[in-house]
PDB file of N, CA and C in Angstrom:
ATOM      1  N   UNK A   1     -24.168 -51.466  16.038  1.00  0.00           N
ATOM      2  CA  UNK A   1     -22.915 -52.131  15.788  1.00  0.00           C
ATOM      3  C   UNK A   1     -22.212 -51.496  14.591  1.00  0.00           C
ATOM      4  N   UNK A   2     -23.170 -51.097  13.451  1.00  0.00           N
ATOM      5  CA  UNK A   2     -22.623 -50.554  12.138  1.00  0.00           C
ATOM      6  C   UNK A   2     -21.881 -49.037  12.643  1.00  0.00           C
ATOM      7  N   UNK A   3     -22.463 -48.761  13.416  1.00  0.00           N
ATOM      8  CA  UNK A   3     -21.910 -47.281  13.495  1.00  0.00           C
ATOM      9  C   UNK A   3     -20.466 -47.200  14.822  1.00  0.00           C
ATOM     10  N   UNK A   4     -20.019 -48.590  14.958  1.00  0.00           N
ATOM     11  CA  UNK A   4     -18.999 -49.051  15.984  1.00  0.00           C
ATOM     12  C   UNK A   4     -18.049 -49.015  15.041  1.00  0.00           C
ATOM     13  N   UNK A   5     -18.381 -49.375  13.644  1.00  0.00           N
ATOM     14  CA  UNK A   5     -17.202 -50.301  12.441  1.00  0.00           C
ATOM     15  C   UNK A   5     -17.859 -51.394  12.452  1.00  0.00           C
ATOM     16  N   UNK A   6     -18.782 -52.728  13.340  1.00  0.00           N
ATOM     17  CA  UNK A   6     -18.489 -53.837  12.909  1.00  0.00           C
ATOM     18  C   UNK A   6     -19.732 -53.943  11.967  1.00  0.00           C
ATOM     19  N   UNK A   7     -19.549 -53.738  10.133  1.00  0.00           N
ATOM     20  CA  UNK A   7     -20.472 -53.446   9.218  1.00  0.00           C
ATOM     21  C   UNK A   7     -20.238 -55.249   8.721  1.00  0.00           C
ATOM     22  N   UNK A   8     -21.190 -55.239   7.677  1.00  0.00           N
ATOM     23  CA  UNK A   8     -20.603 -56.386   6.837  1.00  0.00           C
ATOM     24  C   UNK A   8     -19.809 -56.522   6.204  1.00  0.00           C
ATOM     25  N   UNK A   9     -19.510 -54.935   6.098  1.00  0.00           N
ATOM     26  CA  UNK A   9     -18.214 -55.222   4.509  1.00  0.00           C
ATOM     27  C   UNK A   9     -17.017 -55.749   5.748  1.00  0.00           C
ATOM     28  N   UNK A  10     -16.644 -55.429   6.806  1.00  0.00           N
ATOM     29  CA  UNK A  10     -15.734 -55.444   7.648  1.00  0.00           C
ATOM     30  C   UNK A  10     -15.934 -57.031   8.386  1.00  0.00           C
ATOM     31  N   UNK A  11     -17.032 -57.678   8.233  1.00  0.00           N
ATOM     32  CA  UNK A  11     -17.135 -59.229   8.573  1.00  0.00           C
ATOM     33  C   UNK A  11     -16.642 -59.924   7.344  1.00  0.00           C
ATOM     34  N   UNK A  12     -16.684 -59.590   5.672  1.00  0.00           N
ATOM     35  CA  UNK A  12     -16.449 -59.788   4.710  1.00  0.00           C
ATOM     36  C   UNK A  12     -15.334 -59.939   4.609  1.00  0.00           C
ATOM     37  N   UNK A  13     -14.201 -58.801   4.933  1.00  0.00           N
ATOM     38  CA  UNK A  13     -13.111 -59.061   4.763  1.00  0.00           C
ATOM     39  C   UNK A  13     -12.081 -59.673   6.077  1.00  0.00           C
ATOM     40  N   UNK A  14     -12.607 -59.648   6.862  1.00  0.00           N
ATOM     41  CA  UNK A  14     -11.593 -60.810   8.178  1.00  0.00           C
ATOM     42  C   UNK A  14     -12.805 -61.959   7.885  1.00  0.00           C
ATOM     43  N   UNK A  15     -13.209 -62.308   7.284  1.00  0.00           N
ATOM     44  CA  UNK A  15     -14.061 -63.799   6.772  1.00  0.00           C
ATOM     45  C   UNK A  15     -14.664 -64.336   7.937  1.00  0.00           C
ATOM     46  N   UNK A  16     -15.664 -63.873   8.445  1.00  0.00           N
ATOM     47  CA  UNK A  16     -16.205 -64.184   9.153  1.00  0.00           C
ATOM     48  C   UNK A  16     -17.754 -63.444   9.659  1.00  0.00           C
ATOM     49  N   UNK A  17     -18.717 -64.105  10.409  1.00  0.00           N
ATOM     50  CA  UNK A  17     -20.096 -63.545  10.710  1.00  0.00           C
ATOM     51  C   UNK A  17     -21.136 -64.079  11.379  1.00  0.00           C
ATOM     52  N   UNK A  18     -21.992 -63.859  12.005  1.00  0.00           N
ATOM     53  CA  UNK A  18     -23.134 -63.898  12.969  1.00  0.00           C
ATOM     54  C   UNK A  18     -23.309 -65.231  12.966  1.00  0.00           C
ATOM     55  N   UNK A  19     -23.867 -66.434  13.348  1.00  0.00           N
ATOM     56  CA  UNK A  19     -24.598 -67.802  13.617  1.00  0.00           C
ATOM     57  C   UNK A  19     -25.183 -67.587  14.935  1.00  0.00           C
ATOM     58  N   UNK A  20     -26.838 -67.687  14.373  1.00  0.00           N
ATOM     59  CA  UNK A  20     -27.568 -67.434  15.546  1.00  0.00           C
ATOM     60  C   UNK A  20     -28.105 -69.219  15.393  1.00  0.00           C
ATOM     61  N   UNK A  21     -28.060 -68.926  17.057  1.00  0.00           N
ATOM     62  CA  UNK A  21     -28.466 -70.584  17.350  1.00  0.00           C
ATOM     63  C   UNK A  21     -29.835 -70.397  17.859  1.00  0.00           C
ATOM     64  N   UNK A  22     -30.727 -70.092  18.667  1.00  0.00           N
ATOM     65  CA  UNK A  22     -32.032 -69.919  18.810  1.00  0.00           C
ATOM     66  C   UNK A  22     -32.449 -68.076  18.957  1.00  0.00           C
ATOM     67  N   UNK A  23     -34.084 -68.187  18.400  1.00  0.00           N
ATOM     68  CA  UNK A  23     -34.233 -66.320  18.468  1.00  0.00           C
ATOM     69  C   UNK A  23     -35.619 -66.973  18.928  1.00  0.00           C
ATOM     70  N   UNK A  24     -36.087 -66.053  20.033  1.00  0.00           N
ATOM     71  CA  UNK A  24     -38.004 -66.094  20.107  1.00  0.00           C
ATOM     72  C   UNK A  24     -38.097 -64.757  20.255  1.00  0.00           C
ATOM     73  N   UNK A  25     -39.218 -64.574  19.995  1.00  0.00           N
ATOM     74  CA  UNK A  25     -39.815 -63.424  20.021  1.00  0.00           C
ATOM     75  C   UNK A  25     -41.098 -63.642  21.095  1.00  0.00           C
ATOM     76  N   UNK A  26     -41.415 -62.544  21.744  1.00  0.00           N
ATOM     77  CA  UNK A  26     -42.878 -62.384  22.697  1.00  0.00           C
ATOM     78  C   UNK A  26     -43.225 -60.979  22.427  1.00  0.00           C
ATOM     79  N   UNK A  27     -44.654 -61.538  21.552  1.00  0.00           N
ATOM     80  CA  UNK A  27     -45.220 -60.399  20.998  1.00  0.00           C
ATOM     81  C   UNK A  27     -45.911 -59.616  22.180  1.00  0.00           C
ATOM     82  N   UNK A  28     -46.211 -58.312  22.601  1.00  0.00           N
ATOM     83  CA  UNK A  28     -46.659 -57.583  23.784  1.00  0.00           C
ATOM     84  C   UNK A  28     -48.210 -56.776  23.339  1.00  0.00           C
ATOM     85  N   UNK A  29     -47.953 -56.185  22.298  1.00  0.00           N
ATOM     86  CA  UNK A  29     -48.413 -55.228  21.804  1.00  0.00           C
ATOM     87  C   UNK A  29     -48.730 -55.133  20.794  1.00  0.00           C
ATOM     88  N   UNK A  30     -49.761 -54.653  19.810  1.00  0.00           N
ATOM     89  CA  UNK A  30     -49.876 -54.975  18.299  1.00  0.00           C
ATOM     90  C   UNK A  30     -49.478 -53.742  17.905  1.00  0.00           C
ATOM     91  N   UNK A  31     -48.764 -53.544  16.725  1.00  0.00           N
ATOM     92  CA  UNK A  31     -47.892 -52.646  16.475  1.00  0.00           C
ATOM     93  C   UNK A  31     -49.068 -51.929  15.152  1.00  0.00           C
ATOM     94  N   UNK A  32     -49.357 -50.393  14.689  1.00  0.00           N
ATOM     95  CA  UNK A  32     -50.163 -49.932  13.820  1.00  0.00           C
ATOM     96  C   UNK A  32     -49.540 -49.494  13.075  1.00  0.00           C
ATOM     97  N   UNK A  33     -50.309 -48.961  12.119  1.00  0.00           N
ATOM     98  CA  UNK A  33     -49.528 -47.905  10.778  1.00  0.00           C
ATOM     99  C   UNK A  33     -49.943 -46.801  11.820  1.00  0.00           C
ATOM    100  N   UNK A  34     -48.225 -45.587  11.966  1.00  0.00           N
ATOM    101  CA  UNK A  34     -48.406 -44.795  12.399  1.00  0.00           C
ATOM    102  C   UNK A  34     -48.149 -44.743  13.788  1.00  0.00           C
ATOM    103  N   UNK A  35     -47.408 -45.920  14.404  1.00  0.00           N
ATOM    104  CA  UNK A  35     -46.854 -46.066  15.632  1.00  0.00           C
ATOM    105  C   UNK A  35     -45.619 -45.903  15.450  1.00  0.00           C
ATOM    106  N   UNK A  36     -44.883 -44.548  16.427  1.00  0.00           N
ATOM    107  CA  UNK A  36     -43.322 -44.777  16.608  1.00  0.00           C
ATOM    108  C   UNK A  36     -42.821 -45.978  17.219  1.00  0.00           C
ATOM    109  N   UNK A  37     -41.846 -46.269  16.326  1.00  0.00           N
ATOM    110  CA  UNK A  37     -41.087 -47.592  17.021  1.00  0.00           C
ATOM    111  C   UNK A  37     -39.878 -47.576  16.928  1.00  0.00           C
ATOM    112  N   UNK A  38     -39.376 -47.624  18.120  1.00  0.00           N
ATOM    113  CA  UNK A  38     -37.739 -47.659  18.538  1.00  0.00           C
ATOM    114  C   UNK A  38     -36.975 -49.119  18.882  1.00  0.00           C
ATOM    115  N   UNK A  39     -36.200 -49.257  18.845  1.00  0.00           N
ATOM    116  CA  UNK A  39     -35.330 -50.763  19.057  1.00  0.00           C
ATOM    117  C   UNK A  39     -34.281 -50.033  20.344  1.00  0.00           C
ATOM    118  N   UNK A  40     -34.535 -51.203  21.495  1.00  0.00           N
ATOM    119  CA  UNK A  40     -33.166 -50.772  22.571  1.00  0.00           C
ATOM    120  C   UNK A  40     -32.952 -52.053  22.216  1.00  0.00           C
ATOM    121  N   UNK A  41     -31.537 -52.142  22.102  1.00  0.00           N
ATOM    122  CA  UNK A  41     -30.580 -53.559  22.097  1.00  0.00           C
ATOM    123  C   UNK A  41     -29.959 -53.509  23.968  1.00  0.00           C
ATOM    124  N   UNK A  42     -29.736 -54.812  24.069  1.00  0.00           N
ATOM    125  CA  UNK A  42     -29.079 -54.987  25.167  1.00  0.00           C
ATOM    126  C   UNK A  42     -28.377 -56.291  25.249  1.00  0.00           C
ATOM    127  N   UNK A  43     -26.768 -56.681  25.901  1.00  0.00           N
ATOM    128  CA  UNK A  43     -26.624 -57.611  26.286  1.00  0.00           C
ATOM    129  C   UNK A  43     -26.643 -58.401  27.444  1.00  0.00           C
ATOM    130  N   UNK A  44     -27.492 -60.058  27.059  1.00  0.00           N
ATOM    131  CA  UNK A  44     -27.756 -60.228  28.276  1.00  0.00           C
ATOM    132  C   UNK A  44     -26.752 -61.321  28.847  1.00  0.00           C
ATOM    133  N   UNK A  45     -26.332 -61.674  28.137  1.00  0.00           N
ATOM    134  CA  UNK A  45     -24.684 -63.008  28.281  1.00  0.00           C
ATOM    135  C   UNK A  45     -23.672 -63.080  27.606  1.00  0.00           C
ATOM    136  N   UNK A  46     -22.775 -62.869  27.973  1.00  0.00           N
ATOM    137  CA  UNK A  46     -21.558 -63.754  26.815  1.00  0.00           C
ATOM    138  C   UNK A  46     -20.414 -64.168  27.615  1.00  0.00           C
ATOM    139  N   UNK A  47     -20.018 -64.661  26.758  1.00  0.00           N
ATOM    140  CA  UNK A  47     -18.491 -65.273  27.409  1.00  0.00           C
ATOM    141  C   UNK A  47     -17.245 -63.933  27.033  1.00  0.00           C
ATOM    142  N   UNK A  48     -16.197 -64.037  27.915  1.00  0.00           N
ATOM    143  CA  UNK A  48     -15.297 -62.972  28.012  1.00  0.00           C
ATOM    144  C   UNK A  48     -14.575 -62.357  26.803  1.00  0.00           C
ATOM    145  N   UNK A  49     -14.425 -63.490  25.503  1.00  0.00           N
ATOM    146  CA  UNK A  49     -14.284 -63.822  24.103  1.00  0.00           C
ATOM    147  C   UNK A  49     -14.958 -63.340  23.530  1.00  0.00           C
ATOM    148  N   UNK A  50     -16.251 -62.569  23.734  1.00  0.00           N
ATOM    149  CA  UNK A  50     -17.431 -62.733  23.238  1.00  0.00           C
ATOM    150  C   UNK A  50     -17.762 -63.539  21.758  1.00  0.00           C
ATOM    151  N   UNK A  51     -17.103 -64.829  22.021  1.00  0.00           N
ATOM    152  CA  UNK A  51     -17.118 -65.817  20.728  1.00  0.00           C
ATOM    153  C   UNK A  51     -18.940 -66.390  21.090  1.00  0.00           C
ATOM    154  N   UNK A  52     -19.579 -66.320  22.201  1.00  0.00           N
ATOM    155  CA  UNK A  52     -20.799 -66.700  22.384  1.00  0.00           C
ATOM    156  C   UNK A  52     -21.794 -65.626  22.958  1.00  0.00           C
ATOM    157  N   UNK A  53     -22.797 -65.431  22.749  1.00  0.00           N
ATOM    158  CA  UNK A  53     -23.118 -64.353  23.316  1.00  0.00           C
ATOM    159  C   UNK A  53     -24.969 -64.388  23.433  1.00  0.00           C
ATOM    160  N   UNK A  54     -25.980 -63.508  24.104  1.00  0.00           N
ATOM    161  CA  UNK A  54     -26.966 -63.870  23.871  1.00  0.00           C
ATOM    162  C   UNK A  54     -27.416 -62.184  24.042  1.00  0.00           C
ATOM    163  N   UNK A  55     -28.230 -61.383  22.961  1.00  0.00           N
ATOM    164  CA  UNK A  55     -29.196 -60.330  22.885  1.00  0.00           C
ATOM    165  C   UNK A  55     -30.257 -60.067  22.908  1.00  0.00           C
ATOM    166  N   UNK A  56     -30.629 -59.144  23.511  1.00  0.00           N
ATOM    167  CA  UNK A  56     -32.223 -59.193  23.062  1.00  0.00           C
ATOM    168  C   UNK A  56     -32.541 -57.648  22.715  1.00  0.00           C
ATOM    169  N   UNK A  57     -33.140 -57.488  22.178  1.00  0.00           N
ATOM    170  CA  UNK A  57     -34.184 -56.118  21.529  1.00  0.00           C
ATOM    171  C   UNK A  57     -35.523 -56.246  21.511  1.00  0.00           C
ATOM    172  N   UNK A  58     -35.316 -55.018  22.637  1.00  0.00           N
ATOM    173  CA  UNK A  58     -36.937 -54.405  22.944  1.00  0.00           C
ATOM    174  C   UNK A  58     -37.468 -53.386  21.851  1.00  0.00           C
ATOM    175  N   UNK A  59     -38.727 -54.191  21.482  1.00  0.00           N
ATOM    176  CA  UNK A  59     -38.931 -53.328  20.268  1.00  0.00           C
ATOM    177  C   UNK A  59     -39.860 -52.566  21.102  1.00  0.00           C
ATOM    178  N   UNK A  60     -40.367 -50.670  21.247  1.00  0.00           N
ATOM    179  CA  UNK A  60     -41.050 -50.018  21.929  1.00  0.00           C
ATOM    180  C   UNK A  60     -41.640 -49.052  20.883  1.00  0.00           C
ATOM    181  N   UNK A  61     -42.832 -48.970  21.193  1.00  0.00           N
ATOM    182  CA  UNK A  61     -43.983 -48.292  20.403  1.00  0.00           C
ATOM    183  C   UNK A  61     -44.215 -47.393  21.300  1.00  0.00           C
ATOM    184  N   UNK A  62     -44.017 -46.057  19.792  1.00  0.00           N
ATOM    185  CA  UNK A  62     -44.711 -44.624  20.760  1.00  0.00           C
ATOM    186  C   UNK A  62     -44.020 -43.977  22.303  1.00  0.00           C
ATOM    187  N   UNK A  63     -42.772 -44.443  22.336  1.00  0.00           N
ATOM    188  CA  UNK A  63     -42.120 -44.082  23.076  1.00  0.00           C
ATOM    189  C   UNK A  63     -41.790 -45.188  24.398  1.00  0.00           C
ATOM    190  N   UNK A  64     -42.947 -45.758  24.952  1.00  0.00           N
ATOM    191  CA  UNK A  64     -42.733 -46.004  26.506  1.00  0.00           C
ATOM    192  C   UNK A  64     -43.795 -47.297  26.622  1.00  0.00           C
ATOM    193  N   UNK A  65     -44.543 -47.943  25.461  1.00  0.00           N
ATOM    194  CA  UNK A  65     -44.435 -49.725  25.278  1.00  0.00           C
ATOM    195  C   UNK A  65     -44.273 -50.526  25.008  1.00  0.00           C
ATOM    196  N   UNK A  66     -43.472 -51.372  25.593  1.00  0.00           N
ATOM    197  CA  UNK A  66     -43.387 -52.619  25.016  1.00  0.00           C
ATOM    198  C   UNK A  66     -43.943 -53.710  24.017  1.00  0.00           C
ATOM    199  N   UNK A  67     -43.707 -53.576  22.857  1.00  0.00           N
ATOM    200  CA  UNK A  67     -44.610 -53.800  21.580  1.00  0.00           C
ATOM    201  C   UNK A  67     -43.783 -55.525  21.247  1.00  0.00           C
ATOM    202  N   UNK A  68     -42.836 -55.747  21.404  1.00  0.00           N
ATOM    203  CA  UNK A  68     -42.082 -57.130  21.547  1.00  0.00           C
ATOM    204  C   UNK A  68     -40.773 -56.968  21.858  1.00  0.00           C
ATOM    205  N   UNK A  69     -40.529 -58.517  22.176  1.00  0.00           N
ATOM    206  CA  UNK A  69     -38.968 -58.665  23.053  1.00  0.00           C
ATOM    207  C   UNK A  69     -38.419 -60.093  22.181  1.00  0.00           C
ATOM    208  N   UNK A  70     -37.307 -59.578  21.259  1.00  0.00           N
ATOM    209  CA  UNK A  70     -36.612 -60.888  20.758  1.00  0.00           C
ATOM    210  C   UNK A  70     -35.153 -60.704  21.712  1.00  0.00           C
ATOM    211  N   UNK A  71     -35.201 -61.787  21.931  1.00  0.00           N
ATOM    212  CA  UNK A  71     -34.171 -62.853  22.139  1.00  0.00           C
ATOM    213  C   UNK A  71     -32.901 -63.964  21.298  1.00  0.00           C
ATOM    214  N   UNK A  72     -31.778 -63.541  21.235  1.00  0.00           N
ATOM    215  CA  UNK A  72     -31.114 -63.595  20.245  1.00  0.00           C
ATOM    216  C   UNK A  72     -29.874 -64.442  20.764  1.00  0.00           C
ATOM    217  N   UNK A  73     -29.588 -65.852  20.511  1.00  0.00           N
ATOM    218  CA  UNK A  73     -28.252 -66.750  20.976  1.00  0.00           C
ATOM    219  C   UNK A  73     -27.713 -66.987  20.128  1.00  0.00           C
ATOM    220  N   UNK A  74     -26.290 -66.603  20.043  1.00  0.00           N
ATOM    221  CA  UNK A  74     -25.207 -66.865  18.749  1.00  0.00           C
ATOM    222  C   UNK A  74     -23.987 -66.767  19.374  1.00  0.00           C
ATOM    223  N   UNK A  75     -23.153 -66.983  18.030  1.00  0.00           N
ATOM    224  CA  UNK A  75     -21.992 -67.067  17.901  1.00  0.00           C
ATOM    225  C   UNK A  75     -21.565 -66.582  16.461  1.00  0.00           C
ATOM    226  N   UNK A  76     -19.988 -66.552  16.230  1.00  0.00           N
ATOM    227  CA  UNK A  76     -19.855 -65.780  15.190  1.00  0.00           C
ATOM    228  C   UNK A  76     -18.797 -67.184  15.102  1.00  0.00           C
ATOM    229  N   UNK A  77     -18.748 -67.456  13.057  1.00  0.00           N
ATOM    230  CA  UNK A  77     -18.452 -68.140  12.530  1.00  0.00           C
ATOM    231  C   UNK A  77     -17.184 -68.041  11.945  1.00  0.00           C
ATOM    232  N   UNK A  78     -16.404 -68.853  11.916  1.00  0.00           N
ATOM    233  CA  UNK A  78     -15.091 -68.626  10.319  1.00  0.00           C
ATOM    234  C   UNK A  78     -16.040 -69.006   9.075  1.00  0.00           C
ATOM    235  N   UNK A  79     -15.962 -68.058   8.063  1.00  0.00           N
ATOM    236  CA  UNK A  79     -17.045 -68.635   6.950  1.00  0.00           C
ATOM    237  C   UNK A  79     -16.367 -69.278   5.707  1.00  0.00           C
ATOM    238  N   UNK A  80     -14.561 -69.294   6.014  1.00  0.00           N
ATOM    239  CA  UNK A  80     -14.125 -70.258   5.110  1.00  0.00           C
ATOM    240  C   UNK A  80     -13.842 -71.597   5.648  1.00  0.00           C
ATOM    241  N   UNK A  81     -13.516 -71.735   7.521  1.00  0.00           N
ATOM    242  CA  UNK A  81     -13.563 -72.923   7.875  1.00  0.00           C
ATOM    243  C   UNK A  81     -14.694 -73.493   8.002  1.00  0.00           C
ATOM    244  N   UNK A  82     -15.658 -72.590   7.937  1.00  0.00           N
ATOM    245  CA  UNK A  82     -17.305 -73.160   8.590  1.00  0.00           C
ATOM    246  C   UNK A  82     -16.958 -74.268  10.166  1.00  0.00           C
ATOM    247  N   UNK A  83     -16.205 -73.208  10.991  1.00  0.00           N
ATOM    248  CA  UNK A  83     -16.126 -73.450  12.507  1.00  0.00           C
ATOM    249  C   UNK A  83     -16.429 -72.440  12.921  1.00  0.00           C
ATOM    250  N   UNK A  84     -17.248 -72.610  14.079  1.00  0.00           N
ATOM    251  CA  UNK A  84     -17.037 -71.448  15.593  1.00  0.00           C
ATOM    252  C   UNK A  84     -15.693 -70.803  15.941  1.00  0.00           C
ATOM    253  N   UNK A  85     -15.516 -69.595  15.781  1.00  0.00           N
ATOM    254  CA  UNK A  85     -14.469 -68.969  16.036  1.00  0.00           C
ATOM    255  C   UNK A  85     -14.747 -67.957  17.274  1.00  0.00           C
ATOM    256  N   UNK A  86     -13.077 -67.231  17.303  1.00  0.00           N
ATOM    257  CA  UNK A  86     -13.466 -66.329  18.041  1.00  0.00           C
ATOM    258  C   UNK A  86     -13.196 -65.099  17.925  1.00  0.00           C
ATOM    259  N   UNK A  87     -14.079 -64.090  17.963  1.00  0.00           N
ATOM    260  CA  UNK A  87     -14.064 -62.859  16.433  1.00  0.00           C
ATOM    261  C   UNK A  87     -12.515 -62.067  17.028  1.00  0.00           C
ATOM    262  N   UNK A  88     -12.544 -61.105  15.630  1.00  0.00           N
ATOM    263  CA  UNK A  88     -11.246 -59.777  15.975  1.00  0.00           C
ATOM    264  C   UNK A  88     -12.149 -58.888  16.715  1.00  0.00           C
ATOM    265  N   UNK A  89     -10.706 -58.370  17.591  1.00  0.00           N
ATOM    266  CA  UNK A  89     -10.644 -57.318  18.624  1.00  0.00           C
ATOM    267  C   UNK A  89     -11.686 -56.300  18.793  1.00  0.00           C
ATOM    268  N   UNK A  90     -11.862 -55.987  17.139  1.00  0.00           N
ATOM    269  CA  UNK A  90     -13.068 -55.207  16.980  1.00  0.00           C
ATOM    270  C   UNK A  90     -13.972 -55.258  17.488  1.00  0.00           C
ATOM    271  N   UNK A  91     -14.478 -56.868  17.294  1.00  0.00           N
ATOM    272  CA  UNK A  91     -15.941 -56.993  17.962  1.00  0.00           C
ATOM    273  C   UNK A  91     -16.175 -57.369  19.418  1.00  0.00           C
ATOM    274  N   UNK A  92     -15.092 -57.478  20.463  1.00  0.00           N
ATOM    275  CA  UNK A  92     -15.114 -57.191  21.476  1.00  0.00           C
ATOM    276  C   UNK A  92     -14.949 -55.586  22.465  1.00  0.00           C
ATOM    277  N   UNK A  93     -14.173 -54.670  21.381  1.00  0.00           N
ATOM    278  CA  UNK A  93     -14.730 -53.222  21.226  1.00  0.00           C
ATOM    279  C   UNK A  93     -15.915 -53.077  21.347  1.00  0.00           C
ATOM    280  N   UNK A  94     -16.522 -53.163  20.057  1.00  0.00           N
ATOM    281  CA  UNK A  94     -18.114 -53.069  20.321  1.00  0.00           C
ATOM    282  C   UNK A  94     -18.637 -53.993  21.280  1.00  0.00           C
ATOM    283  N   UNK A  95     -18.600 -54.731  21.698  1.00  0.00           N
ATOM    284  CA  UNK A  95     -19.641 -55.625  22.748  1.00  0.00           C
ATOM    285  C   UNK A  95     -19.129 -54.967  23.793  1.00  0.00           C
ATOM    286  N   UNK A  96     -18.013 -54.255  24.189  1.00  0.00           N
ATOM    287  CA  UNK A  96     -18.090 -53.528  25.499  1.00  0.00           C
ATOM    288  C   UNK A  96     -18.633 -52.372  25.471  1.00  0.00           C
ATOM    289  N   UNK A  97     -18.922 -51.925  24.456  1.00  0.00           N
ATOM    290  CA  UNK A  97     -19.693 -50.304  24.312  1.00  0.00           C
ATOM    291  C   UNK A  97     -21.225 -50.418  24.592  1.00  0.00           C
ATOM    292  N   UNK A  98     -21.816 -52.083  24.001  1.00  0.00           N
ATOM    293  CA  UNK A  98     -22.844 -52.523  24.045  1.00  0.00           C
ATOM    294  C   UNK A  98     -23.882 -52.171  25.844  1.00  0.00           C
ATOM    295  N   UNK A  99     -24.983 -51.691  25.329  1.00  0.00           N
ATOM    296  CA  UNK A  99     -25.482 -51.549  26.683  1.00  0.00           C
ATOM    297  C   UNK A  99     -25.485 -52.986  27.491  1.00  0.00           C
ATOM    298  N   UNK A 100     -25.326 -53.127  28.687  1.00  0.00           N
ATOM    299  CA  UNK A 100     -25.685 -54.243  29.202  1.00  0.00           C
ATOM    300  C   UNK A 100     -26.987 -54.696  30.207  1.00  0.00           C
ATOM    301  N   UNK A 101     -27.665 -55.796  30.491  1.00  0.00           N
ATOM    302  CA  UNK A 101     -29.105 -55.836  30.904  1.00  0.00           C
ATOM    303  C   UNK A 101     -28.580 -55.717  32.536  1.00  0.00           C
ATOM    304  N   UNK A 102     -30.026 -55.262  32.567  1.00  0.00           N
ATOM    305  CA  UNK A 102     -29.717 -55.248  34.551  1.00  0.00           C
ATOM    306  C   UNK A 102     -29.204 -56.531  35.489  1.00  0.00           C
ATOM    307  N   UNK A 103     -29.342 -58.023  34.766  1.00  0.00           N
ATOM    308  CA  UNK A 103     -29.310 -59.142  35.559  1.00  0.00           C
ATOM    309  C   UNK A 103     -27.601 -59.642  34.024  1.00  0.00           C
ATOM    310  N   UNK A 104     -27.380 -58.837  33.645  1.00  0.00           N
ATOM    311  CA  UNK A 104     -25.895 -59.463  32.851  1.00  0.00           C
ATOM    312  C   UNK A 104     -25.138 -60.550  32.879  1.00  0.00           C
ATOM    313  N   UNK A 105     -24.957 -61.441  32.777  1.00  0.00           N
ATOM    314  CA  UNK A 105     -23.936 -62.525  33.280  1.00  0.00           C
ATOM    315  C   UNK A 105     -22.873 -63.320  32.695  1.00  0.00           C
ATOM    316  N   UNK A 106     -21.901 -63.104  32.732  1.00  0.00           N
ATOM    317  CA  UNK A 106     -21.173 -63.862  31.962  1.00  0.00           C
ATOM    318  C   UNK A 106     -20.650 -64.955  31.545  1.00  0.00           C
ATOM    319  N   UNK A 107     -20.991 -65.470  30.795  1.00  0.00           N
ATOM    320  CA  UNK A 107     -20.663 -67.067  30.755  1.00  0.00           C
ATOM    321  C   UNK A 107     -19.482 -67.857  30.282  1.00  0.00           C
ATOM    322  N   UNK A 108     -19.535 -69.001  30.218  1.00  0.00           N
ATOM    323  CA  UNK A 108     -18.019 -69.583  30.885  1.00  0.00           C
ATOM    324  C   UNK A 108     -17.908 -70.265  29.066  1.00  0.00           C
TER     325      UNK A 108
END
């Protein structure tokens, strides 16, 4: 996302940022000192706004296992109204660049 533009300093100044409403994790794999580990992000829901949205990241060890899978439901906040908003343009830029999961769906 940082390397899209949407950084913190750039949530900082249009006043606003992340509210995650539930995250699990399912551990797969025990991870060592000395295991490569890569992160694929993917999206697996949002609404067209992407004011709601749900991610997950496959964390993969050593190239090609599955070492854990978080699961990520949010929304992004006004942090001077402290309401649910619905972000700038930007961050619907990036959420379309965002890879998307094989079963995707969009929600209402």
């Amino acid at each position: 996302m940082g390397e899209n533009g949407l950084t913190p300093s750039f949530m900082v100044k249009h006043q606003f940022g992340p509210i995650i409403f539930r995250e699990e994790c399912v551990f797969k794999r025990e991870v060592r000192m000395g295991d490569i580990i890569t992160i694929d992000v993917q999206l697996l829901k949002a609404r067209p706004d992407h004011s709601r949205w749900t991610i997950q990241h496959r964390i993969m060890k050593n190239g090609d296992e599955t070492a854990a899978i978080i699961t990520v439901d949010g929304a992004w906040i006004d942090v001077v109204q402290r309401k649910l908003t619905i972000p700038p343009d930007k961050v619907t830029h990036v959420f379309e660049k965002m890879p998307k999961a094989e079963l995707f769906i969009w929600d209402k």
